[in-house]
Protein backbone atom coordinates (compact mmCIF):
# COMPACT_ATOMS: atom_id res chain seq x y z
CA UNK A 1 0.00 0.00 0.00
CA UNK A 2 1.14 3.13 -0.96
CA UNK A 3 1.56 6.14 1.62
CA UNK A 4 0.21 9.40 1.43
CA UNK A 5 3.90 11.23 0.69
CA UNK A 6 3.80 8.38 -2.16
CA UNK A 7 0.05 9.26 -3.86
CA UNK A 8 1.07 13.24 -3.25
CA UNK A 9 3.77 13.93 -4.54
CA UNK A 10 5.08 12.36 -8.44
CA UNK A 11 8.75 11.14 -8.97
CA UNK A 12 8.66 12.67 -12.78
CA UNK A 13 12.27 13.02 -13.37
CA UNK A 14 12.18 14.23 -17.02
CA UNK A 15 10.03 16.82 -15.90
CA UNK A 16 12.60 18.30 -13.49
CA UNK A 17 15.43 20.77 -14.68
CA UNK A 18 18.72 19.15 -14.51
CA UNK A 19 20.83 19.92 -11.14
CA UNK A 20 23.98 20.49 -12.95
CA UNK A 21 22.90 22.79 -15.44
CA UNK A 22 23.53 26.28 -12.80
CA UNK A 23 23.58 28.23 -15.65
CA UNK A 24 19.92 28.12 -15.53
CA UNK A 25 19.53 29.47 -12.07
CA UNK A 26 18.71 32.88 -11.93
CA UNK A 27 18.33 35.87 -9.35
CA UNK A 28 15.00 37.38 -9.60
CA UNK A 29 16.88 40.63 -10.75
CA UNK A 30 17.38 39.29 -13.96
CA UNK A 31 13.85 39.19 -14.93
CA UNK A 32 13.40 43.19 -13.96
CA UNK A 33 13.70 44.23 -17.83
CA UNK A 34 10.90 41.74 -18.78
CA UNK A 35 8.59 42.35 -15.99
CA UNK A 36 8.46 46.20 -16.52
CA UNK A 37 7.31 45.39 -20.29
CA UNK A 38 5.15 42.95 -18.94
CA UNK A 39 3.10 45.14 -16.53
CA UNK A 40 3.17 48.06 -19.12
CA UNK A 41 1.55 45.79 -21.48
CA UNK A 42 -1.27 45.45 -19.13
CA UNK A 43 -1.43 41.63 -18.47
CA UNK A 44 -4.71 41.62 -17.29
CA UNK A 45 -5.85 42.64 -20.73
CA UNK A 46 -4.47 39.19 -22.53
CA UNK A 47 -5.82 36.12 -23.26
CA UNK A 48 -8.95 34.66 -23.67
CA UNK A 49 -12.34 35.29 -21.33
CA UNK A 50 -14.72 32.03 -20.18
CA UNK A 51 -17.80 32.73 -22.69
CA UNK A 52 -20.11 33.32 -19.16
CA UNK A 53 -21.78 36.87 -18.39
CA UNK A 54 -19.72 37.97 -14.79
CA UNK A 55 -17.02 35.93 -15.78
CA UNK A 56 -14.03 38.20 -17.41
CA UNK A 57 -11.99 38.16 -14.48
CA UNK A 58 -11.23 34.74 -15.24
CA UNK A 59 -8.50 34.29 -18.46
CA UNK A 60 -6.80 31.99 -19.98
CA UNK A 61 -4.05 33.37 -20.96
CA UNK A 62 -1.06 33.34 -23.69
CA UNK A 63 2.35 31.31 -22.10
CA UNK A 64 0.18 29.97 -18.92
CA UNK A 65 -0.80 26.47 -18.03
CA UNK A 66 -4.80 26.32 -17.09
CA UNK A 67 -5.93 23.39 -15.18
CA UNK A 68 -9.72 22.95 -14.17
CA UNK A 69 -9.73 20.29 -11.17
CA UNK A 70 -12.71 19.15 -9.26
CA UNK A 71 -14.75 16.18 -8.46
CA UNK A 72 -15.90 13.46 -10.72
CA UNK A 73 -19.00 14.66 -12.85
CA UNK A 74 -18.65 18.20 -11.66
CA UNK A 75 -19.02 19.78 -15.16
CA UNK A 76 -14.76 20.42 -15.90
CA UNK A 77 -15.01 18.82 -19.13
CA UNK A 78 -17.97 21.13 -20.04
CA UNK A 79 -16.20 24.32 -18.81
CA UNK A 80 -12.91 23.54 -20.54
CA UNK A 81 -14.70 23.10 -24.28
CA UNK A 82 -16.44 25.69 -23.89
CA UNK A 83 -14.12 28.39 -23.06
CA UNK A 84 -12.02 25.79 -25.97
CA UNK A 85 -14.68 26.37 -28.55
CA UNK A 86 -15.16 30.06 -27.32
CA UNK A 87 -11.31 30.81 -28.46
CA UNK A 88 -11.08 29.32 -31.56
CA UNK A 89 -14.38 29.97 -33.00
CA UNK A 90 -13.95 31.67 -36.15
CA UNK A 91 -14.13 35.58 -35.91
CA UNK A 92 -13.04 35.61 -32.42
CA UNK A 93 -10.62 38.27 -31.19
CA UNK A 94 -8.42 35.26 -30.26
CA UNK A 95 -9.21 32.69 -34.07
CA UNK A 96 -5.71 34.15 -35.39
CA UNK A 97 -3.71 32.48 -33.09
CA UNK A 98 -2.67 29.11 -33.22
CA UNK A 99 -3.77 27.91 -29.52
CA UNK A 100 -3.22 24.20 -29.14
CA UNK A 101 -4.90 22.07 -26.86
CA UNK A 102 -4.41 19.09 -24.74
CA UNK A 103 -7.99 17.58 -23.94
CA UNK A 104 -7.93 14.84 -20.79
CA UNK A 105 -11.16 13.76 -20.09
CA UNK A 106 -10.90 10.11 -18.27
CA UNK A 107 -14.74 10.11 -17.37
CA UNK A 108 -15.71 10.17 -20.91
CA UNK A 109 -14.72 8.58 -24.06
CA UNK A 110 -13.12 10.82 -27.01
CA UNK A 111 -16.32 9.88 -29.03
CA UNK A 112 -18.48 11.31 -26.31
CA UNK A 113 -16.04 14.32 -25.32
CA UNK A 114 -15.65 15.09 -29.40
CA UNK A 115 -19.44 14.99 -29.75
CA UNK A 116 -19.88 17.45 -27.19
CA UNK A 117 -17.28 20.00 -28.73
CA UNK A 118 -18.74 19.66 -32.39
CA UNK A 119 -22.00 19.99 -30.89
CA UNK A 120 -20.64 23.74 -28.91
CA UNK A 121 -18.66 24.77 -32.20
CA UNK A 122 -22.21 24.16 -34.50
CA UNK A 123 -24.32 25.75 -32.26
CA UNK A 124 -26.95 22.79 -33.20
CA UNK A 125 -29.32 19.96 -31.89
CA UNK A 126 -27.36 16.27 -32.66
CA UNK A 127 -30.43 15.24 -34.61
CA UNK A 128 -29.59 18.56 -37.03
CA UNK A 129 -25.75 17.99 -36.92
CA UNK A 130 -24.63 16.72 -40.59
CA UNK A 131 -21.85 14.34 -41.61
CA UNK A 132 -19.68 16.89 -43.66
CA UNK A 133 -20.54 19.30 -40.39
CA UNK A 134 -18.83 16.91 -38.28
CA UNK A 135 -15.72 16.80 -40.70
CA UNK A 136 -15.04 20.49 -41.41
CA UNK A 137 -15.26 20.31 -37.40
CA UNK A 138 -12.79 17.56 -36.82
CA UNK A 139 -10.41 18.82 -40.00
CA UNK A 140 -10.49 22.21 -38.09
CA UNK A 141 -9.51 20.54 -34.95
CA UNK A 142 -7.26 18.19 -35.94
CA UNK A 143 -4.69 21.72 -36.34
CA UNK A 144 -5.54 22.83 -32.98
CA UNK A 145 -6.21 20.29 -30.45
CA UNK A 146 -5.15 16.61 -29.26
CA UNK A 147 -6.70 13.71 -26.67
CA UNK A 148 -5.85 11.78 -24.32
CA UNK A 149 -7.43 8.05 -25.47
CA UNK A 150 -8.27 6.82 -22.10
CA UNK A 151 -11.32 5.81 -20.45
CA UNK A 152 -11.17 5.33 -16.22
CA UNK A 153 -7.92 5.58 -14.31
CA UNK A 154 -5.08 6.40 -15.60
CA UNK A 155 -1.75 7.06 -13.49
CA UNK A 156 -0.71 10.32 -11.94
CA UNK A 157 2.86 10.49 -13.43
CA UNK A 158 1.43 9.02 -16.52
CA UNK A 159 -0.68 12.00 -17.13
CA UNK A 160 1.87 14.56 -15.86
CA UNK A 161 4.53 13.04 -18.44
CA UNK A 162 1.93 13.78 -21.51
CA UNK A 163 1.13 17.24 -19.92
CA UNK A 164 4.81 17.73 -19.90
CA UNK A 165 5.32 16.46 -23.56
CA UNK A 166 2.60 18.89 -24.99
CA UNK A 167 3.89 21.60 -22.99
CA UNK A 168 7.16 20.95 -25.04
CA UNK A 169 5.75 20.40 -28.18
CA UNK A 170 3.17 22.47 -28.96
């Protein structure tokens, strides 16, 4: 049986910056040229906005890792694709980027998950959605976003190493 300290904390080595490499420890100092641009830019004014009324304090912004955590069935999922289709729907202040996303949804299947995003992105009832519909949606996706294929538990470090790769790749 495994202890608390064990299900807590992950041993994810690759994920950890090499000891040996000082060179990439820094003082704080050296970021002071970078964070004056950054607060003159007005941070608070980037990214995009959850698609809610009352609800543009919360962004997701550019360079920043969102997660959504909560209890099984709590609605996370349903949050996440919507501020997802939100962003990249076509004519949004944010559609000429090229925001990638990571889409780990263990409670559902991808064919149940996908459904729900083409679904959001039509704007229709599933009885009206047609079968070219649902491939300009998934040929539109395919460039911006990527799943997770698993259904029920999946390990901790498991996930964090995928997390980790898309972080570097995309």
């Amino acid at each position: 049986m495994r202890s608390l300290e064990q299900e807590l904390f992950l041993d994810v080595p690759e994920v950890l910056p090499d000891p040996e490499n000082l060179e990439m420890l820094k003082s704080p100092s050296d970021y002071a040229l970078e964070l004056m641009d950054h607060f003159e830019s007005d941070p608070n004014s980037k990214g995009g906005w959850m698609p809610f009324s009352g609800s543009h304090e919360f962004r997701v912004r550019p360079g920043e890792l969102t997660v959504i955590a909560g209890a099984n069935f709590a609605g996370k999922s349903a949050i996440m694709t919507q501020i997802m289709t939100n962003l990249i729907r076509p004519g949004n202040l944010f559609s000429d980027r090229e925001e990638k996303y990571l889409l780990i949804s263990p409670e559902f299947s991808p064919k149940i998950n996908l459904a729900r995003i083409v679904q959001q992105i039509l704007g229709k009832m599933p009885s009206e959605i047609t079968a070219p519909e649902v491939g300009a949606v998934l040929a539109f996706l395919g460039k911006r976003m990527m799943i997770l294929d698993v259904v029920g538990m999946i390990e901790a470090d498991r996930v964090a190493n995928v997390i980790h790769w898309a972080a570097q790749e995309h």
